[in-house]
C-alpha atoms as a PDB file:
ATOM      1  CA  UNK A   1      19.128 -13.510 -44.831  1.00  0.00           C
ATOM      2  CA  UNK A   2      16.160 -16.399 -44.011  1.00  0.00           C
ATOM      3  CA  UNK A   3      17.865 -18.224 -46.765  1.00  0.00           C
ATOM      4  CA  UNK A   4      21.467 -18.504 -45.515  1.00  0.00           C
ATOM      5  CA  UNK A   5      20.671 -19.162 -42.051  1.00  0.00           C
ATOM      6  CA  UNK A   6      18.841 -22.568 -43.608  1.00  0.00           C
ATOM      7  CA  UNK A   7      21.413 -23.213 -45.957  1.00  0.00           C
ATOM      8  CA  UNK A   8      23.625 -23.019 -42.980  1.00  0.00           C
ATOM      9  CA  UNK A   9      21.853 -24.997 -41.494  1.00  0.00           C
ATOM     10  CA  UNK A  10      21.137 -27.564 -43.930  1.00  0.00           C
ATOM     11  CA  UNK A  11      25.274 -27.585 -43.846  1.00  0.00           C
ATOM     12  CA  UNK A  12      25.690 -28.485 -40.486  1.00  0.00           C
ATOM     13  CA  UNK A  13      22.360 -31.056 -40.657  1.00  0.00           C
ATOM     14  CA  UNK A  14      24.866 -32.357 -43.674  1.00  0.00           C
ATOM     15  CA  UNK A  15      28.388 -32.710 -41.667  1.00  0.00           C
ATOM     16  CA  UNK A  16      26.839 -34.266 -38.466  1.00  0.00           C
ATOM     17  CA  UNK A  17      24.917 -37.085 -40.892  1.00  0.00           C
ATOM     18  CA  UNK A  18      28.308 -37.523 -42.788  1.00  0.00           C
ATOM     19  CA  UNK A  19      30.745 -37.976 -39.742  1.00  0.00           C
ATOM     20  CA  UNK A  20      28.146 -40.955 -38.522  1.00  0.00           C
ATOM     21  CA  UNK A  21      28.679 -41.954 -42.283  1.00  0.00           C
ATOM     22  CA  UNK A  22      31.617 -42.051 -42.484  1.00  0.00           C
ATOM     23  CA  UNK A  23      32.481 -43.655 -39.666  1.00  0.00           C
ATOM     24  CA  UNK A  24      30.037 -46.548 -40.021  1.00  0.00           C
ATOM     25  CA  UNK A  25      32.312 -47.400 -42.926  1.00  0.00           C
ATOM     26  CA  UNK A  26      35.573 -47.193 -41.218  1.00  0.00           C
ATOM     27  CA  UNK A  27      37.074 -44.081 -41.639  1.00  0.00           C
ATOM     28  CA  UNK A  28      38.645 -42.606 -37.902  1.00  0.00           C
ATOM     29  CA  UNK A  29      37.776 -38.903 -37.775  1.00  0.00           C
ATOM     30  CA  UNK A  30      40.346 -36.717 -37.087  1.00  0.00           C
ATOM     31  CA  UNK A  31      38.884 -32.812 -37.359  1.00  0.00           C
ATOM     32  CA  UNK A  32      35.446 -31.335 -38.244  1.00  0.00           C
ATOM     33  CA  UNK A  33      35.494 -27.879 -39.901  1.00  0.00           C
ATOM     34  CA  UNK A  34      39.176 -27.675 -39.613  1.00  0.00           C
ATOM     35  CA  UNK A  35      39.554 -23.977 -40.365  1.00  0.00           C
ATOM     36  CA  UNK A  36      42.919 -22.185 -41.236  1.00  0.00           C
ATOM     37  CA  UNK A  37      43.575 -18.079 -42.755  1.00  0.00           C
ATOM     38  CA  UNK A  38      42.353 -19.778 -46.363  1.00  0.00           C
ATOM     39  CA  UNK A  39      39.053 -20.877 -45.433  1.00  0.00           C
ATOM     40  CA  UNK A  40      37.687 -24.740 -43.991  1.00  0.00           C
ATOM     41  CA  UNK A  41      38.052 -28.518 -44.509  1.00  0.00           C
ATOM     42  CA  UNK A  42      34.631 -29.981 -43.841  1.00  0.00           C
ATOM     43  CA  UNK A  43      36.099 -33.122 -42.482  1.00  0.00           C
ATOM     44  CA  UNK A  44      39.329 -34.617 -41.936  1.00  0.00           C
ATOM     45  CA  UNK A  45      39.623 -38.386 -41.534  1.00  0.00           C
ATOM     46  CA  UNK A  46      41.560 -41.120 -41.805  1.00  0.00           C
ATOM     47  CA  UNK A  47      40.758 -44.440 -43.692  1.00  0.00           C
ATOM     48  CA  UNK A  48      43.422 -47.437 -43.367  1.00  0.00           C
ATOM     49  CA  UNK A  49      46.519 -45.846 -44.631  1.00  0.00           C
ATOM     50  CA  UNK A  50      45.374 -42.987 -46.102  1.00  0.00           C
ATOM     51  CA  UNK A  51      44.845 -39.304 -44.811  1.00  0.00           C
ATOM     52  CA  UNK A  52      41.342 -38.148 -46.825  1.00  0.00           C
ATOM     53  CA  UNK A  53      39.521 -34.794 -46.977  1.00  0.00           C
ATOM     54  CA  UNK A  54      36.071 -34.545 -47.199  1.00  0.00           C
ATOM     55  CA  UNK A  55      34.151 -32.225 -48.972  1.00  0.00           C
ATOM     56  CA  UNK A  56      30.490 -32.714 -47.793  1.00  0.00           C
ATOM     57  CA  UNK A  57      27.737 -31.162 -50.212  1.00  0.00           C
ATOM     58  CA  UNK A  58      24.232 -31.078 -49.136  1.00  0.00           C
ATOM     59  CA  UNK A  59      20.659 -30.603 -50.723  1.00  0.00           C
ATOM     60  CA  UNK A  60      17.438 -30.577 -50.045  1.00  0.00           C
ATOM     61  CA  UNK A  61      16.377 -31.725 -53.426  1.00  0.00           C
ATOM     62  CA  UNK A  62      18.352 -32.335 -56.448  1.00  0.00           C
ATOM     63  CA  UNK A  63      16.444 -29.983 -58.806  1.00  0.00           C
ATOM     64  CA  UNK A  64      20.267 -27.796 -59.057  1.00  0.00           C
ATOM     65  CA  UNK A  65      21.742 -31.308 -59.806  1.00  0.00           C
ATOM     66  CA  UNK A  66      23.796 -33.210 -57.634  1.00  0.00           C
ATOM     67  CA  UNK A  67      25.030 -32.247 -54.635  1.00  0.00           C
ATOM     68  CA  UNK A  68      28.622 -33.343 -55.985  1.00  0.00           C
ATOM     69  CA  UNK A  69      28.317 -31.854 -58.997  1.00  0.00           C
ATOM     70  CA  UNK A  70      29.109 -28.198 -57.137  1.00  0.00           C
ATOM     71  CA  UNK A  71      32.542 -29.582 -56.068  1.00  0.00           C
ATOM     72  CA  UNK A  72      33.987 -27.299 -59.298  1.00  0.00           C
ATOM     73  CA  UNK A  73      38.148 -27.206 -60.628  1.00  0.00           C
ATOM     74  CA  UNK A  74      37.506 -23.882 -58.614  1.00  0.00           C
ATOM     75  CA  UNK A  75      36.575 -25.960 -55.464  1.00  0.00           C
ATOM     76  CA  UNK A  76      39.289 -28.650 -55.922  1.00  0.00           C
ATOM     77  CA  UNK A  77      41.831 -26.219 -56.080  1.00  0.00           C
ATOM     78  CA  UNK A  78      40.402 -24.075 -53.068  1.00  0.00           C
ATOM     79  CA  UNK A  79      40.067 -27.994 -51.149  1.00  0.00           C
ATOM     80  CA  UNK A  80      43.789 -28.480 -52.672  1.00  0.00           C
ATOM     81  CA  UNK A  81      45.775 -25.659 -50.835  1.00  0.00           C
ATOM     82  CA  UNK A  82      43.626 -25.955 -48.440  1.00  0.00           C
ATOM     83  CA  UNK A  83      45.091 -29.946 -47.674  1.00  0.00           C
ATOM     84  CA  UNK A  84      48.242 -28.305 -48.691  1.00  0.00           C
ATOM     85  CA  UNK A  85      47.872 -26.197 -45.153  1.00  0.00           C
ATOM     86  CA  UNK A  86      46.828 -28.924 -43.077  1.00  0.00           C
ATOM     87  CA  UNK A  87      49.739 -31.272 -43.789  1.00  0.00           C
ATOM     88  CA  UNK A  88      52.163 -28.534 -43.662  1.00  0.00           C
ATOM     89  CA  UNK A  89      50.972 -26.778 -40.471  1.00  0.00           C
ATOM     90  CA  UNK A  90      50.549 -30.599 -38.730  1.00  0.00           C
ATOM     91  CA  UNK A  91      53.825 -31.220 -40.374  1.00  0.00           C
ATOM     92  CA  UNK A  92      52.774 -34.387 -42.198  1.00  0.00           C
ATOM     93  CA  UNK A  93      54.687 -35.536 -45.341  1.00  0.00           C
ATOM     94  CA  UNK A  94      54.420 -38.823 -46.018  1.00  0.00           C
ATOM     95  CA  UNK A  95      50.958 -39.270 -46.299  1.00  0.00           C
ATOM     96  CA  UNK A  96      49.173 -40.744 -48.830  1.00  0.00           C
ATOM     97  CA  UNK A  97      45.980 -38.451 -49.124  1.00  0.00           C
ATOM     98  CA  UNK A  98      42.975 -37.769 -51.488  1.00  0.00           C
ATOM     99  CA  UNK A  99      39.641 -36.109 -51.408  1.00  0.00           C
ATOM    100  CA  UNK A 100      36.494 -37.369 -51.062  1.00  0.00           C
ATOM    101  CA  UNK A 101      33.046 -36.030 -51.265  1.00  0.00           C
ATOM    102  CA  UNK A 102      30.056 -37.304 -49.208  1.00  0.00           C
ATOM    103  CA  UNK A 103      27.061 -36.269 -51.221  1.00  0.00           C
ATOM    104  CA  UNK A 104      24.074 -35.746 -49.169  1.00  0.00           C
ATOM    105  CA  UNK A 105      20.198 -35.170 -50.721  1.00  0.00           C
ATOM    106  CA  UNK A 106      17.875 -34.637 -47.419  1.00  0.00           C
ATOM    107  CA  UNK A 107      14.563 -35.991 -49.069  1.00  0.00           C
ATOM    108  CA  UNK A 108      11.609 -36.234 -47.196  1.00  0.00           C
ATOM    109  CA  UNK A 109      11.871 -40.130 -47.613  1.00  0.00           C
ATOM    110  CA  UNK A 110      14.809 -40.228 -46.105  1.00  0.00           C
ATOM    111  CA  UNK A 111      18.655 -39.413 -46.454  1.00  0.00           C
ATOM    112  CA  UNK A 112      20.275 -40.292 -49.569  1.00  0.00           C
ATOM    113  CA  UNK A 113      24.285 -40.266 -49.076  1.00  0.00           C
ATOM    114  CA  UNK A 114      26.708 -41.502 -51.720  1.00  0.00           C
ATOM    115  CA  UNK A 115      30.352 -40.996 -50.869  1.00  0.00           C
ATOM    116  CA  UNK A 116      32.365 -40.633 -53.498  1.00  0.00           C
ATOM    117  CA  UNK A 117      36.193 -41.852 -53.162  1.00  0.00           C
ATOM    118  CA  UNK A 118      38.496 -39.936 -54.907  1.00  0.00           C
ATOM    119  CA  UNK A 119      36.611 -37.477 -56.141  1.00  0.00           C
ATOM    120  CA  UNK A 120      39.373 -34.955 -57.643  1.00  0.00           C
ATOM    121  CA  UNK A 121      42.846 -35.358 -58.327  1.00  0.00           C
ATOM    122  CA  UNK A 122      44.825 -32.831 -56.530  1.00  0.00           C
ATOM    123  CA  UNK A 123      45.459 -29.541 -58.394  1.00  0.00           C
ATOM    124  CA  UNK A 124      48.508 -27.519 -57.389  1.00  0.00           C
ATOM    125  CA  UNK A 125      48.397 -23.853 -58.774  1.00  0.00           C
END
């Protein structure tokens, strides 16, 4: 129980340093844990043109590997219909869109963020 709470926590620590992130480098953010009946976008956003989902993936160290490298086909697909929602439901089809992950490792140095443009193609099922 102790252990999700932090994890959840550790989450939302993640999202808030990623929206600052993300909008230091340009990107206009449209929703924060946009949720739908499927599940939740962590971040919705806009950059130039393009329409761009974020995945954000946070750790405390990187002894599980990087925080990216949990951002499975099964996650891509899940992040996939999940876009799939949000474009139909705000009744958006022309957009150019992709998925992005901002990978966050919360070291006691510091933050370490890497986003990652196009991280996954989309995957229909």
């Amino acid at each position: 129980e102790q252990k999700d709470n932090s994890k959840i926590r550790t989450g939302k620590a993640g999202e808030k340093i990623a929206v600052a992130f993300l909008k230091e480098n340009g990107y206009g953010i449209l929703e924060v844990n946009y949720r739908c009946p499927i599940g939740e976008i962590d971040i919705v956003a806009r950059d130039k043109k393009e329409l761009v989902f974020v995945e954000v993936k946070t750790r405390k160290s990187s002894a599980l590997g990087y925080p990216e490298q949990a951002v499975g086909v099964k996650k891509q697909k899940k992040i996939s219909r999940l876009a799939l929602w949000y474009l139909q439901e705000k009744k958006i089809n022309d957009a150019h869109a992709r998925f992005d992950i901002v990978a966050i490792l919360m070291l006691p140095a510091g933050n370490a963020i890497r986003l990652i443009k196009n991280a996954f193609d989309f995957i229909s099922y």
